[in-house]
Protein backbone atom coordinates (compact mmCIF):
# COMPACT_ATOMS: atom_id res chain seq x y z
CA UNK A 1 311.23 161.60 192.55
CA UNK A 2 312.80 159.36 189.83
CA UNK A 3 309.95 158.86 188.03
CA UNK A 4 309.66 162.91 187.99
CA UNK A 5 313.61 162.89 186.71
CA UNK A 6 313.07 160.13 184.43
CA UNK A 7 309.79 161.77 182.53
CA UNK A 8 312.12 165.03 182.87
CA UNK A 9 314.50 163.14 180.97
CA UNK A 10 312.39 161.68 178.27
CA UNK A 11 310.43 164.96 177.60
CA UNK A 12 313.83 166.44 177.24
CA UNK A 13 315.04 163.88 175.15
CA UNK A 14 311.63 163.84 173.26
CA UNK A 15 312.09 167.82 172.24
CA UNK A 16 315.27 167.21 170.73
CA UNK A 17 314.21 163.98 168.83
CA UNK A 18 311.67 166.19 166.67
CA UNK A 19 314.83 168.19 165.04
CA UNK A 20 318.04 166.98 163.20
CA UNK A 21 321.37 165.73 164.02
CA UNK A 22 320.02 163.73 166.88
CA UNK A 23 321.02 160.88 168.82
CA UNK A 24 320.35 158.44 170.91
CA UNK A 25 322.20 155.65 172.66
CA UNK A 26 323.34 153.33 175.62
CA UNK A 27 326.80 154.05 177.98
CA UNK A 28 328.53 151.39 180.23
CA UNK A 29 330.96 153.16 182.77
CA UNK A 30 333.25 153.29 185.91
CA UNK A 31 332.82 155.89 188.90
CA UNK A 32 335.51 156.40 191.05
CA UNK A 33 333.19 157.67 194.13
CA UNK A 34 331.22 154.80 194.07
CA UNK A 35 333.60 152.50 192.90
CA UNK A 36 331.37 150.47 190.75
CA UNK A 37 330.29 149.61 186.77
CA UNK A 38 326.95 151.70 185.84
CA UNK A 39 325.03 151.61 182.79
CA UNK A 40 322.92 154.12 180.73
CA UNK A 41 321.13 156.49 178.29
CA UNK A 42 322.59 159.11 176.40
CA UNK A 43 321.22 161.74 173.55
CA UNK A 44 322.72 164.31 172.46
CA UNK A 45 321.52 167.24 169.46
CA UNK A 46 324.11 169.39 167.91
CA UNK A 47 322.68 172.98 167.66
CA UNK A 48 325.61 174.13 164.99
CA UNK A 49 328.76 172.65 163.96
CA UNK A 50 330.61 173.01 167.33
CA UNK A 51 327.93 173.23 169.64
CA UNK A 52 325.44 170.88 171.21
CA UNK A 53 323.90 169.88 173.87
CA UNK A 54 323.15 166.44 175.60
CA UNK A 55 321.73 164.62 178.48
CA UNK A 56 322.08 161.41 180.04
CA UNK A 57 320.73 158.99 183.26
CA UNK A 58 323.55 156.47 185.19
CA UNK A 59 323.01 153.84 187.25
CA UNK A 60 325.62 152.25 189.27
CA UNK A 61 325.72 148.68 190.40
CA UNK A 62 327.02 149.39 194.28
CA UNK A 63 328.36 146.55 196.16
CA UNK A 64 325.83 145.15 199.02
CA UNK A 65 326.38 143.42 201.81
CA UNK A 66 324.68 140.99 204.03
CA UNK A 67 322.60 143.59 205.49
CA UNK A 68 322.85 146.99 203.15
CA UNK A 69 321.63 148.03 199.91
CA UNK A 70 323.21 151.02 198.61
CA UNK A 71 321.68 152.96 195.42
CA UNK A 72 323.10 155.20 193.23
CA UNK A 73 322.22 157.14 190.20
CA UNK A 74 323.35 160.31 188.52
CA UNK A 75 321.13 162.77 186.14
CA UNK A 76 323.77 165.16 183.47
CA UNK A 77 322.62 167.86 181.08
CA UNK A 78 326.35 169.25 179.16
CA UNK A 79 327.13 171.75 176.38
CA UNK A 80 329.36 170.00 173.68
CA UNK A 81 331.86 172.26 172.06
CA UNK A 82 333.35 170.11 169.14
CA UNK A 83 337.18 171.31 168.63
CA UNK A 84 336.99 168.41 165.63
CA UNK A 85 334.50 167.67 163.52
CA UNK A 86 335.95 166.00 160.44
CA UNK A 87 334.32 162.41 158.50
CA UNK A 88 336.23 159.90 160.54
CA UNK A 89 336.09 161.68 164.41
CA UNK A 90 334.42 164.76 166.38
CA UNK A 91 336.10 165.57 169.74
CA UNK A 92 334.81 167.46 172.15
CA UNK A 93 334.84 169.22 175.22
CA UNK A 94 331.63 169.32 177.77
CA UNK A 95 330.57 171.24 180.74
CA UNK A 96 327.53 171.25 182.51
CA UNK A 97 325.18 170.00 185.61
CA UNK A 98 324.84 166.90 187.41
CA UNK A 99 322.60 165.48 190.18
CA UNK A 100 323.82 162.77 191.87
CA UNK A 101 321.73 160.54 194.84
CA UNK A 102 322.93 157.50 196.94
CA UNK A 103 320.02 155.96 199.22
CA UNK A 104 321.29 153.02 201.43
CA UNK A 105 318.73 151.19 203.53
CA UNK A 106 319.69 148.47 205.98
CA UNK A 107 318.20 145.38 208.08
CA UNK A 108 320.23 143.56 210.89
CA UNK A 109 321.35 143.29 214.64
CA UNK A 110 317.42 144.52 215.45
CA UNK A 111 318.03 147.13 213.65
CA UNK A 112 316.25 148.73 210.24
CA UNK A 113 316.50 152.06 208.05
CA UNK A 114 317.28 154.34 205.59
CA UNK A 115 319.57 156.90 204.24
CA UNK A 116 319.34 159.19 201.23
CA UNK A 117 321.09 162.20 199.97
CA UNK A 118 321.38 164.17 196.57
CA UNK A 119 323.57 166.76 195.18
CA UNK A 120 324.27 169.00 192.94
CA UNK A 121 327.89 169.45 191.30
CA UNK A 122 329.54 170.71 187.73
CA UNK A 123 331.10 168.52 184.72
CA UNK A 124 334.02 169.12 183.33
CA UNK A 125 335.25 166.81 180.61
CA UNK A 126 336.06 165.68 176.98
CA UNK A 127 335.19 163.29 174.66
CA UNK A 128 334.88 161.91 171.20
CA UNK A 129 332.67 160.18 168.41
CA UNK A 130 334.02 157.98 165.90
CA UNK A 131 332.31 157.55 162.39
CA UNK A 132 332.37 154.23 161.29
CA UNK A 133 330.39 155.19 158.87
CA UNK A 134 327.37 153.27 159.68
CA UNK A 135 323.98 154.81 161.46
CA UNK A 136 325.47 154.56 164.58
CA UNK A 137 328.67 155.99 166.52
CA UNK A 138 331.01 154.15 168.98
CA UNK A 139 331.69 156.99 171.62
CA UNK A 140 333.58 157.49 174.69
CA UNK A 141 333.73 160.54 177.22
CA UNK A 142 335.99 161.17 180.14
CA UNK A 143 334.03 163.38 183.11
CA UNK A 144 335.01 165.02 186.45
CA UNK A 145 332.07 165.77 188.52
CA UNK A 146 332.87 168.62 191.30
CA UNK A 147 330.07 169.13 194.25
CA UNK A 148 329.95 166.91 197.23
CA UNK A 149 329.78 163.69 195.22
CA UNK A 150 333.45 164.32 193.14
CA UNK A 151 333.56 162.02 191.19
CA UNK A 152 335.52 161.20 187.99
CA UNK A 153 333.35 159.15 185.10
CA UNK A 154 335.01 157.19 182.13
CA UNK A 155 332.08 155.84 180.29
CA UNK A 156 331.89 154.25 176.32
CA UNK A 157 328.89 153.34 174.48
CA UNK A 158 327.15 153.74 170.98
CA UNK A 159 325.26 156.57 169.80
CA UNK A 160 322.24 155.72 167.54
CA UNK A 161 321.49 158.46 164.73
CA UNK A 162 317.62 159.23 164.91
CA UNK A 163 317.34 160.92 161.55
C-alpha cells in the first residue's frame, strides 16, 4: 500500500511538473494527534492567479517504547485559493483530502502483534509563500485535519521553482 500511494504521489506530482508555475519542495512539521516532528514533500501548480492545487506525503517520528513501534504517515491533495499574490508574499487559503494511517506493532511479556488503521478526513487551512526573490520560496501553512484522526498541522519548508 505505500508504495501504491507513493507512485500515486509521484505520477501526480510528475503531471504537474510537465506545465508551468510548478514547485517542488521539502516540509518539517508538528501534529498535535500524534504529538511528534514529521518531515516531507510538497508540490504544488497554480492553475490561474488564485487557484492551484497541491499535494504532499508526512511522516511523523512517533515516540517508541521498549516494546512498541508506532507508524504514522499522512497523504494531502488541497485547492489553493491565493487572497494575495503580490512580488514579496502570496497567502492563501486550502481545502482538501487527507489520508492518514498509524500501524503499531509490539513484542513483549510473550506477547507479539500488530495494529493498523487509516482514515479519511478534510483540510481546512491557510498559508503563505514568501519571495525572496531567489528560485526558491520559504513557506509555511497552518492545517486542521477533521475525520477520525483530527488533527491540527503547522508545518514550514522551502518550495523549489521547477521552471
Amino acid at each position: 500500500m505505500k508504495k501504491f500511494l507513493l507512485i500515486l504521489c509521484i505520477a501526480f506530482l510528475g503531471t504537474f511538473a510537465a506545465q508551468a508555475q510548478v514547485r517542488l519542495g521539502g516540509t518539517i512539521g508538528y501534529g498535535t494527534q500524534i504529538e511528534a516532528l514529521g518531515i516531507g514533500v510538497i508540490g504544488d501548480y497554480k492553475i490561474t492567479e488564485n487557484i492551484g492545487v497541491a499535494a504532499n506525503f508526512a511522516y511523523y517520528f512517533a515516540e517508541d517504547t521498549e516494546f512498541s513501534t508506532t507508524d504514522f504517515w499522512e497523504l494531502n491533495g488541497n485547492i489553493n485559493y491565493y487572497f494575495v499574490t503580490n512580488e514579496s508574499i502570496e497567502f492563501y487559503g486550502l481545502g482538501g483530502l487527507n489520508y492518514s494511517r498509524i500501524s503499531t506493532s509490539f513484542d513483549g511479556f510473550g506477547f507479539s502483534g500488530s495494529a493498523a488503521e487509516g482514515e479519511l478526513g478534510l483540510n481546512l487551512g491557510v498559508g503563505s509563500n514568501f519571495n525572496i526573490g531567489k528560485n526558491f520560496l520559504p513557506f509555511g501553512e497552518i492545517k486542521y485535519i477533521i475525520g477520525d484522526f483530527d488533527q491540527l498541522v503547522i508545518q514550514a519548508g522551502v518550495k523549489f521553482n521547477l521552471n
